[in-house]
Protein backbone atom coordinates (compact mmCIF):
# COMPACT_ATOMS: atom_id res chain seq x y z
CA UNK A 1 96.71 -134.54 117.12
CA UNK A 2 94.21 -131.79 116.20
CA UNK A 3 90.41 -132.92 117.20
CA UNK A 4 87.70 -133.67 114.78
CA UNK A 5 84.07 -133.70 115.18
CA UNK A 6 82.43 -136.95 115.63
CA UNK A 7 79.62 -137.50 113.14
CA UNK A 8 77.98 -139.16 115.68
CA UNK A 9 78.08 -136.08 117.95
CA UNK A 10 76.82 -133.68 115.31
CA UNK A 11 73.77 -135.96 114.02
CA UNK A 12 72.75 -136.29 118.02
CA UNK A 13 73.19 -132.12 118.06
CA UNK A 14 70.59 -132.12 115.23
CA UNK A 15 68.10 -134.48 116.56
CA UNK A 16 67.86 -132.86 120.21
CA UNK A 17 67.00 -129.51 118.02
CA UNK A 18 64.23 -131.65 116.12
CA UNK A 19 66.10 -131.34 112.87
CA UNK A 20 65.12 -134.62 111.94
CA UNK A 21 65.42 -134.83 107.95
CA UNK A 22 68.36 -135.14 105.82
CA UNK A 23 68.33 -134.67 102.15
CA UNK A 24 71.65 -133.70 99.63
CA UNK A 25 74.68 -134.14 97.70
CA UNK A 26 77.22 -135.86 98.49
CA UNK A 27 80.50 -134.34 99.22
CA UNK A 28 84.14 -135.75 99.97
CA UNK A 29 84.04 -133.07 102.52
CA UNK A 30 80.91 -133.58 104.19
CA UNK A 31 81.50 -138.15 103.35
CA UNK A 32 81.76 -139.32 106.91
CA UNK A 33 78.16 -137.49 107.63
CA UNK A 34 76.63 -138.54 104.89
CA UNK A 35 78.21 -142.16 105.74
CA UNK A 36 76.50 -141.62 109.24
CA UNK A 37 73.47 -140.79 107.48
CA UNK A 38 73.38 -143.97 105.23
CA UNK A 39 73.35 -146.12 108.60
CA UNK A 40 71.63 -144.10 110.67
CA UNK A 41 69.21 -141.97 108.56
CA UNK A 42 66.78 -144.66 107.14
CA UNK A 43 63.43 -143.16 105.66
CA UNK A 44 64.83 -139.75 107.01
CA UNK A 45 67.68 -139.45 104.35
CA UNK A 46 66.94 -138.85 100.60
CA UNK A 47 69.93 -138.28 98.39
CA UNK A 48 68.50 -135.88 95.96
CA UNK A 49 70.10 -136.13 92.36
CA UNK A 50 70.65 -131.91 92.46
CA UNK A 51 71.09 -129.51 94.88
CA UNK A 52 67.97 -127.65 94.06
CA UNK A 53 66.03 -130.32 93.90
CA UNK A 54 67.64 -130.96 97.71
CA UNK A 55 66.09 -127.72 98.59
CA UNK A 56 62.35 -128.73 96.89
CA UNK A 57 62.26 -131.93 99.00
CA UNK A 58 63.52 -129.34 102.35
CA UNK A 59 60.91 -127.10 101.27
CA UNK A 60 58.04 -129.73 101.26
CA UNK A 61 59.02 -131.78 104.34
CA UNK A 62 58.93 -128.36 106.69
CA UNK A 63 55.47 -127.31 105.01
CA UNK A 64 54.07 -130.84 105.85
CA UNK A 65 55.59 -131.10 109.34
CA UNK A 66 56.68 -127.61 110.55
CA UNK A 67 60.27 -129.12 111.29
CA UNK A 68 63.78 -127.81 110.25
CA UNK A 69 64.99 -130.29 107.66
CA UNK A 70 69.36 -130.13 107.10
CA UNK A 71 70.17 -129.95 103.16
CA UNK A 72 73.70 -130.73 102.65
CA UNK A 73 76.27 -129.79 99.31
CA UNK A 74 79.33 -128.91 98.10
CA UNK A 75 79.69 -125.60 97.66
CA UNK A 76 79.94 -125.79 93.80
CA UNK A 77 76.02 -127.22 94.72
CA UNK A 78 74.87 -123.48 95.62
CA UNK A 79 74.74 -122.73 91.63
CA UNK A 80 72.08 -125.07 91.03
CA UNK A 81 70.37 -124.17 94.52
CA UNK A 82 70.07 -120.51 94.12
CA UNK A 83 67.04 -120.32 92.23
CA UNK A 84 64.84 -122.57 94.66
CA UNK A 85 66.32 -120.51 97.27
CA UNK A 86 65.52 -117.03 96.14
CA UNK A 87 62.39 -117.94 94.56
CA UNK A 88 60.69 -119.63 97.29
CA UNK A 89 62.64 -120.38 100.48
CA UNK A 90 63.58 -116.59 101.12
CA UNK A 91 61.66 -114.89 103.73
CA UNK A 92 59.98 -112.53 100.90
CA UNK A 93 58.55 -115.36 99.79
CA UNK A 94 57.78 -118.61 101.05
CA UNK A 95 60.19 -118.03 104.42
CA UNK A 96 61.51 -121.49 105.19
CA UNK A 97 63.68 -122.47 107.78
CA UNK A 98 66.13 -124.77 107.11
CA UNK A 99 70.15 -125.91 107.83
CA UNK A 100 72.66 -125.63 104.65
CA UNK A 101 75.59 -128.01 105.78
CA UNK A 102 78.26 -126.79 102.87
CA UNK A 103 81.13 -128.08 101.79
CA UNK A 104 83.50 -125.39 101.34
CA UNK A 105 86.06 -126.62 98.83
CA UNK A 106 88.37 -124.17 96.83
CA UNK A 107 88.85 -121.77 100.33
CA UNK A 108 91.16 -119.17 99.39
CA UNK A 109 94.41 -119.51 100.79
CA UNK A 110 94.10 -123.40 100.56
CA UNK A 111 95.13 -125.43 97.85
CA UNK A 112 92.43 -127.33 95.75
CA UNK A 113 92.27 -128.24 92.45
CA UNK A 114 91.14 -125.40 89.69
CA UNK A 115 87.57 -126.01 89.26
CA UNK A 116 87.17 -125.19 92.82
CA UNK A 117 88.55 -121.66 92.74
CA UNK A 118 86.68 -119.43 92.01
CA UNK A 119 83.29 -120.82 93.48
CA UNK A 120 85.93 -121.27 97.01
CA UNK A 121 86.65 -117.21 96.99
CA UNK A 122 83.01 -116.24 96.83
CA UNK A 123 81.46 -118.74 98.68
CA UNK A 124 81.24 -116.23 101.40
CA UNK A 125 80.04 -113.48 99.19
CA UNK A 126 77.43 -115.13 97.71
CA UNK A 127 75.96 -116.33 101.17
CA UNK A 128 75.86 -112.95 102.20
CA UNK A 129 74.43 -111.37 98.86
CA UNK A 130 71.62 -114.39 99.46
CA UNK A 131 71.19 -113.34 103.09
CA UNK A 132 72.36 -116.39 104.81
CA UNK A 133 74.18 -116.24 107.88
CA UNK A 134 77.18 -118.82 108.15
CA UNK A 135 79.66 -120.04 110.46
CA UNK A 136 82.43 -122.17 109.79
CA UNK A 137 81.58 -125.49 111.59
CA UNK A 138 83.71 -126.14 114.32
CA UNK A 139 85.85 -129.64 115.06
CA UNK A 140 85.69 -129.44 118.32
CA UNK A 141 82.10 -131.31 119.67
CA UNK A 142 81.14 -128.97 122.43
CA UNK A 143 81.45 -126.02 120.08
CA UNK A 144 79.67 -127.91 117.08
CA UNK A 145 76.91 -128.62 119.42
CA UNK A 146 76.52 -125.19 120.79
CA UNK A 147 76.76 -123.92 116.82
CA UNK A 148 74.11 -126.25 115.45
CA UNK A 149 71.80 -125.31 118.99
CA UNK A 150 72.25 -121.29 117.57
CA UNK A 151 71.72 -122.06 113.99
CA UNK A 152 68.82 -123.81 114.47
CA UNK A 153 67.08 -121.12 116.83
CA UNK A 154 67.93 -118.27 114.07
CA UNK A 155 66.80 -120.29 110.96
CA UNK A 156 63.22 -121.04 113.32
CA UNK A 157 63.62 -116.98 114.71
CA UNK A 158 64.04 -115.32 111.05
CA UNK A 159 62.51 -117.95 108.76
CA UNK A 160 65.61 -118.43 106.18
CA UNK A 161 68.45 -120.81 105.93
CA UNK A 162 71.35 -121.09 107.95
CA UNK A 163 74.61 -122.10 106.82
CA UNK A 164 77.14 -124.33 108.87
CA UNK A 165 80.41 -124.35 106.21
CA UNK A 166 82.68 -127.56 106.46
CA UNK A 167 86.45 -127.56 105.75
CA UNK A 168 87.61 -130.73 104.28
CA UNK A 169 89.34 -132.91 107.94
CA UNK A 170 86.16 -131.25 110.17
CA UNK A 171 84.73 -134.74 110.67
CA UNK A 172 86.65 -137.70 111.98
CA UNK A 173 86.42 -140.43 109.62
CA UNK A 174 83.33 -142.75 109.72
CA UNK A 175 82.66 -145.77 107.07
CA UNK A 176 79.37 -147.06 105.77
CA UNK A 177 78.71 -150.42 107.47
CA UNK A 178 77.53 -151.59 103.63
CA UNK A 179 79.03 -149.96 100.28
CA UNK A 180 77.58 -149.81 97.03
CA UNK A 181 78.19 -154.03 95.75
CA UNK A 182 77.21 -154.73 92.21
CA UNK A 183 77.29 -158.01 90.40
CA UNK A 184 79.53 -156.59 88.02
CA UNK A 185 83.22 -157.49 87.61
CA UNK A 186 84.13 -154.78 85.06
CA UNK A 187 85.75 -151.45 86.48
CA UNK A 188 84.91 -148.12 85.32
CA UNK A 189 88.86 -147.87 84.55
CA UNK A 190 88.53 -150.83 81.91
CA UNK A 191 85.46 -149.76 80.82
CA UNK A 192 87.39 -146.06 79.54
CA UNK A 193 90.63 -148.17 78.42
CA UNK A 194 88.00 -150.18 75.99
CA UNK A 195 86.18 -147.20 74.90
CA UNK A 196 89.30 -144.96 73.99
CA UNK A 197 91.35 -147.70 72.42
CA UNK A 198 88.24 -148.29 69.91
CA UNK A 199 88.31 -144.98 68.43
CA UNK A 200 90.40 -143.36 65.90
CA UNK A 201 92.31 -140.11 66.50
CA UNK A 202 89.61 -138.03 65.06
CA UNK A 203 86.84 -139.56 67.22
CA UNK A 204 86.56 -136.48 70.08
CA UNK A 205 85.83 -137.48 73.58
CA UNK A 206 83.70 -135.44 76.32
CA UNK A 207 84.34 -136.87 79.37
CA UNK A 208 82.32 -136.04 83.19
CA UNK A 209 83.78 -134.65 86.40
CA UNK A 210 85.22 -137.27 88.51
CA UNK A 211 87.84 -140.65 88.84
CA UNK A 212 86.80 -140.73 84.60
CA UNK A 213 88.83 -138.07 83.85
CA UNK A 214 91.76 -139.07 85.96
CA UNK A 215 91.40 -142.56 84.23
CA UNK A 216 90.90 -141.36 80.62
CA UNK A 217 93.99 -138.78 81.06
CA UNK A 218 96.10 -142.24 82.53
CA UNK A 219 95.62 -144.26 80.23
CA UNK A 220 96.34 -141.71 77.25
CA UNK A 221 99.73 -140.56 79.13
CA UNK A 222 100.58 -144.36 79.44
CA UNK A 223 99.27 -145.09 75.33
CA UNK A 224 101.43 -141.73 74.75
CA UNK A 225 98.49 -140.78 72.84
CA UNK A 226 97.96 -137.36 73.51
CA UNK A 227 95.55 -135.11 74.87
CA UNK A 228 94.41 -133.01 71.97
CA UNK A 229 91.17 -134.28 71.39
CA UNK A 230 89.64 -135.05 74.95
CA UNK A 231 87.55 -132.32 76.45
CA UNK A 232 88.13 -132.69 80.37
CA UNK A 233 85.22 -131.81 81.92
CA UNK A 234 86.31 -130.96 85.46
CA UNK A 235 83.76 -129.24 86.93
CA UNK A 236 79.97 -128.46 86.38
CA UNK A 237 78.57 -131.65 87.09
CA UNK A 238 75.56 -132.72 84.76
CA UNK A 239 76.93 -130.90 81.78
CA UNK A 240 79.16 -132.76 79.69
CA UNK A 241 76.75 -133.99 77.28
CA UNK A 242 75.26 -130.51 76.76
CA UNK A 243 78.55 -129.18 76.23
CA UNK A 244 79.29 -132.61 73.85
CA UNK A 245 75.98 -131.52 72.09
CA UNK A 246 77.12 -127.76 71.79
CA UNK A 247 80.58 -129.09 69.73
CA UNK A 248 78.63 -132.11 68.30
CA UNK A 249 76.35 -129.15 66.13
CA UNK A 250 79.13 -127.39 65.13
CA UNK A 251 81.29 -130.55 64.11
CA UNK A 252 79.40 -132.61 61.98
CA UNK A 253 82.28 -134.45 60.24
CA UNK A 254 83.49 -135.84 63.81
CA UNK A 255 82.38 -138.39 65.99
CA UNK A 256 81.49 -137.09 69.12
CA UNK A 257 81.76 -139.50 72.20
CA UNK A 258 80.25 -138.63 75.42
CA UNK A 259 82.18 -140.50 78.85
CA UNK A 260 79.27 -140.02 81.48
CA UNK A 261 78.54 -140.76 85.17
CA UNK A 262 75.18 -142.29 86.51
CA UNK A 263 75.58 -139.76 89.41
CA UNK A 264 76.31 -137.12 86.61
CA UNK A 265 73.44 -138.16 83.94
CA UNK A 266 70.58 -138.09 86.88
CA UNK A 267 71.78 -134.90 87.71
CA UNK A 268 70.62 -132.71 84.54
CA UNK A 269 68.37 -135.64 83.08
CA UNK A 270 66.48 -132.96 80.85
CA UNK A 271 69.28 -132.81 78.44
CA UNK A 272 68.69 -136.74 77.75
CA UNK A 273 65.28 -135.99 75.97
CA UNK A 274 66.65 -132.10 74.60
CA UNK A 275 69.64 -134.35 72.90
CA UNK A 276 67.47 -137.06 71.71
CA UNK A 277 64.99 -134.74 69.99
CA UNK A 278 67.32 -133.07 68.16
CA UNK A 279 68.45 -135.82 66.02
CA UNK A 280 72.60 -135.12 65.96
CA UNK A 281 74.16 -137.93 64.02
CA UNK A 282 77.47 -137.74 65.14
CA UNK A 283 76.35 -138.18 68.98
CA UNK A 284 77.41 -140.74 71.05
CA UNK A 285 76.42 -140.69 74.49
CA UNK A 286 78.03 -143.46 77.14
CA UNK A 287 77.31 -143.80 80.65
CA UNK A 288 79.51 -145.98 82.95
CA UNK A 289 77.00 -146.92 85.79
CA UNK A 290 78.27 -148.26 88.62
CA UNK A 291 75.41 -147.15 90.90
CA UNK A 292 77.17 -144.66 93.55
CA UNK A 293 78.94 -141.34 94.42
CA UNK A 294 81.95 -143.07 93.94
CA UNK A 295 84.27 -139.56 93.84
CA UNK A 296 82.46 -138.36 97.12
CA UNK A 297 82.34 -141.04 99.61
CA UNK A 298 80.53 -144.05 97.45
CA UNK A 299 77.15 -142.65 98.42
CA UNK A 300 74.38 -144.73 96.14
CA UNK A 301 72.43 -143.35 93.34
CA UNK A 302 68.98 -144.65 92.22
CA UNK A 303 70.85 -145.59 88.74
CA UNK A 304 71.15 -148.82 89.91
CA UNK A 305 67.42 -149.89 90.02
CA UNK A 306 66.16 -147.53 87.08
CA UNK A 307 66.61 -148.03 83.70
CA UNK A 308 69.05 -146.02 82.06
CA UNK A 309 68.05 -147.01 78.40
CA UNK A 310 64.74 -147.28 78.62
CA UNK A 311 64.55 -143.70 79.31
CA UNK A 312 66.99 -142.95 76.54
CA UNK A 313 65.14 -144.04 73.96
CA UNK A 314 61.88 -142.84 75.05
CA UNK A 315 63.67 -139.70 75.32
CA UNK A 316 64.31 -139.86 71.22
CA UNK A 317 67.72 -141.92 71.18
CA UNK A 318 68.08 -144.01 67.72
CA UNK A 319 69.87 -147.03 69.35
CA UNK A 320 70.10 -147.85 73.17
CA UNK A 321 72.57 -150.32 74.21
CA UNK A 322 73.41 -151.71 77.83
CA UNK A 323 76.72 -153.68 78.52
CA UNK A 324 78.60 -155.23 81.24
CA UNK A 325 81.54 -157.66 79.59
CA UNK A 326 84.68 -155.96 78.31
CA UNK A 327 84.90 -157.80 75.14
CA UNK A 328 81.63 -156.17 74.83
CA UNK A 329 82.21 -152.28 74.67
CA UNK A 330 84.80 -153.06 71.58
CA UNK A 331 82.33 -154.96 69.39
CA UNK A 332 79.64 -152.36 70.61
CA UNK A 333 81.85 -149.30 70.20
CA UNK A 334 82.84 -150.27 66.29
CA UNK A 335 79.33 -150.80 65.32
CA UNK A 336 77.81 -147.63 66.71
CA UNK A 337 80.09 -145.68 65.11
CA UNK A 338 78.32 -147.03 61.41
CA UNK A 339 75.07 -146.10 63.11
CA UNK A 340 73.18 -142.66 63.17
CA UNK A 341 73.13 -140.85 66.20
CA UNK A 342 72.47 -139.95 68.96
CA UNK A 343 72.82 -143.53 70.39
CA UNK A 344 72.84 -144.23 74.11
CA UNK A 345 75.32 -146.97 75.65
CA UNK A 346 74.99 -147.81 79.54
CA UNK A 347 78.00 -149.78 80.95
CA UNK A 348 77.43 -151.32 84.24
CA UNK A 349 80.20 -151.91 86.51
CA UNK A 350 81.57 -152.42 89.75
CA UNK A 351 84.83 -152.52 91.76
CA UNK A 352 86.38 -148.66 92.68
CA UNK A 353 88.98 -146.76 91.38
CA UNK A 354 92.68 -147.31 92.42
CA UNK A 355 93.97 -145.15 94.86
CA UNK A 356 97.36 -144.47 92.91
CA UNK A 357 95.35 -142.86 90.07
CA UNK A 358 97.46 -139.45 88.19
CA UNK A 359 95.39 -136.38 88.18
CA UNK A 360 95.76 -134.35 84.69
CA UNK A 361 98.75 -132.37 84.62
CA UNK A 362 97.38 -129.70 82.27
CA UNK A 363 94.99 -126.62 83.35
CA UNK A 364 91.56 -126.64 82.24
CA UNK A 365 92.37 -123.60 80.44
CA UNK A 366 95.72 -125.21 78.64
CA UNK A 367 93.23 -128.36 77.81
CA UNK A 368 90.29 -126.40 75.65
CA UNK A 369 92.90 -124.50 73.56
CA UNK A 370 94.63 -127.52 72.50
CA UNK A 371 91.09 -129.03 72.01
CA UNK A 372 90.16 -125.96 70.18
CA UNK A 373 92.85 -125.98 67.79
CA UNK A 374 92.20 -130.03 67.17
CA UNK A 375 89.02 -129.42 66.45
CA UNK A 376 89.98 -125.97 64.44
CA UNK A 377 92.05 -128.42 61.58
CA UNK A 378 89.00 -129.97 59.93
């Protein structure tokens, strides 16, 4: 049995090297840290609801205290962290020492699933066209130690990031002593079933990244309904309703259905008010809250003490809505569609997704031209 490194081990590494603030993204590869974290980190963990804004709160913690703080991603994450880190942490600039713990998902020569591909082959590039120095974190705890020890002295030495890259199996597996519990009996699962089995086969559907697609895709395989007019959304987290928005303009005569994440809406929350002000009709924006990172370890957001609808409708929404019963969404679902747009529905629920879920068995690629051509027939 091959080794792996004890999260444990790795979080004690940091602390002897006075890297003693956590802030990030959850990752499946990177879950049993930020597991440790939850339990261990207290006031010193924030989970930050983008990766750039991960590398703000970094920035400000080391100005205040003059300490290396650890920001941790995916590395699909480094897109929306490149500007914070050109602009100000570089050395030509602000010069800011810090730890980048990355998930690398999408590595070439290991399979992944597509929307990992290309952003796996040039993870390497781009670190090195950024300046960052990386080294692929090792399982083996002596050797992790002895790498975070030399990161940490060349991030203080040079004054710019260091990156510590994590395969997917690098840590051993720890659990949070306390998930994510919400009073809710609904599961995100029924939630979609109710939502698609409301609409007619015109009605198009956006859906987020995540366990919603591989839901959605279910239960239409199962319903033998098709695929033609869902949009799978499998990557590029925080942009499905900005990419609903961009078909919802062009598509007047259809309805246009948004399936969100809490995790996904708090992540680009500027399109909420950009949407709302703009007054589409046919827009129909749902978000299935069930307060956590539930795709990446079950991490919580801050969804589950804010409210969602509030902020929709100051954000120009007609009609905000906020449901937790099944026999809810199918009432709900057949009177917003007589209702102008855009109108914002928050389903809260709990539970997690079954492990024996299907993943789509179409290409991204296969699923927009068959979306194209539905949406090409009006």
């Amino acid at each position: 049995m091959s080794k792996k490194l004890s999260p444990t081990v790795f979080y004690q590494a940091l602390i002897k090297n006075k890297v003693e603030y956590f802030c990030g993204v959850p990752d499946s590869s990177l879950s049993s840290f930020g597991a440790y974290l939850e339990d261990h980190g207290a006031e010193s963990h924030d989970i930050a609801v983008n990766e750039g804004s991960a590398i703000a709160l970094a920035i400000g913690y080391h100005i205040a205290s003059a300490n290396v703080p650890l920001v941790y991603m995916q590395n699909s994450g480094l897109g929306n962290a490149i500007n914070p880190l050109t602009s100000l942490v570089d050395p030509l600039v602000l010069g800011i020492p810090m730890i980048l713990l990355i998930g690398w998902r999408g590595k070439p020569g290991v399979k992944d699933e597509p929307q990992h591909s290309k952003q796996g082959s040039i993870t390497i590039d781009l670190l090195k066209s950024l300046g960052i120095p990386h080294k692929l974190l090792n399982s083996d705890n002596v050797k992790a130690t002895k790498q975070v020890n030399q990161a940490v002295e060349d991030t203080i030495k040079t004054k710019r990031p260091f990156a510590l890259l994590v395969h997917d199996g690098t840590f051993e597996t720890f659990k949070m002593s306390s998930s994510v519990v919400t009073k809710y009996r609904l599961t995100r699962e029924e939630a979609i079933q109710s939502i698609v089995d409301n609409l007619t086969n015109q009605d198009v559907v956006v859906v987020t990244t995540g366990k919603a697609i591989r839901e959605l895709f279910e239960h239409r395989d199962k319903k033998q309904q098709g695929h033609r007019q869902d949009l799978l959304i499998v990557g590029g987290m925080g942009h499905a309703s900005a990419i609903a928005y961009g078909i919802a303009k062009q598509k007047p005569k259809h309805n246009i259905f948004v399936i969100d994440g809490d995790g996904s809406v708090l992540m680009h929350m500027g399109s909420l008010p950009f949407i709302g002000s703009n007054g589409l009709k046919n827009f129909y924006h749902i978000v299935i809250n069930n307060g956590s990172h539930e795709s990446v370890g079950g991490q919580p957001t801050i969804a589950g003490v804010i409210d969602l609808p509030a902020i929709a409708k100051s954000s120009g929404y007609t009609q905000t809505f906020s449901l937790s019963k099944r026999g809810d969404i199918a009432k709900t679902i057949r009177f917003i569609k007589k209702l102008a747009g855009p109108v914002f529905v928050e389903i809260n629920v709990g539970g997690r997704a079954r492990l024996d879920l299907m993943r789509p068995t179409i290409h991204p690629s296969k699923n927009k031209e068959t979306f194209m051509k539905f949406l090409a027939m009006d």
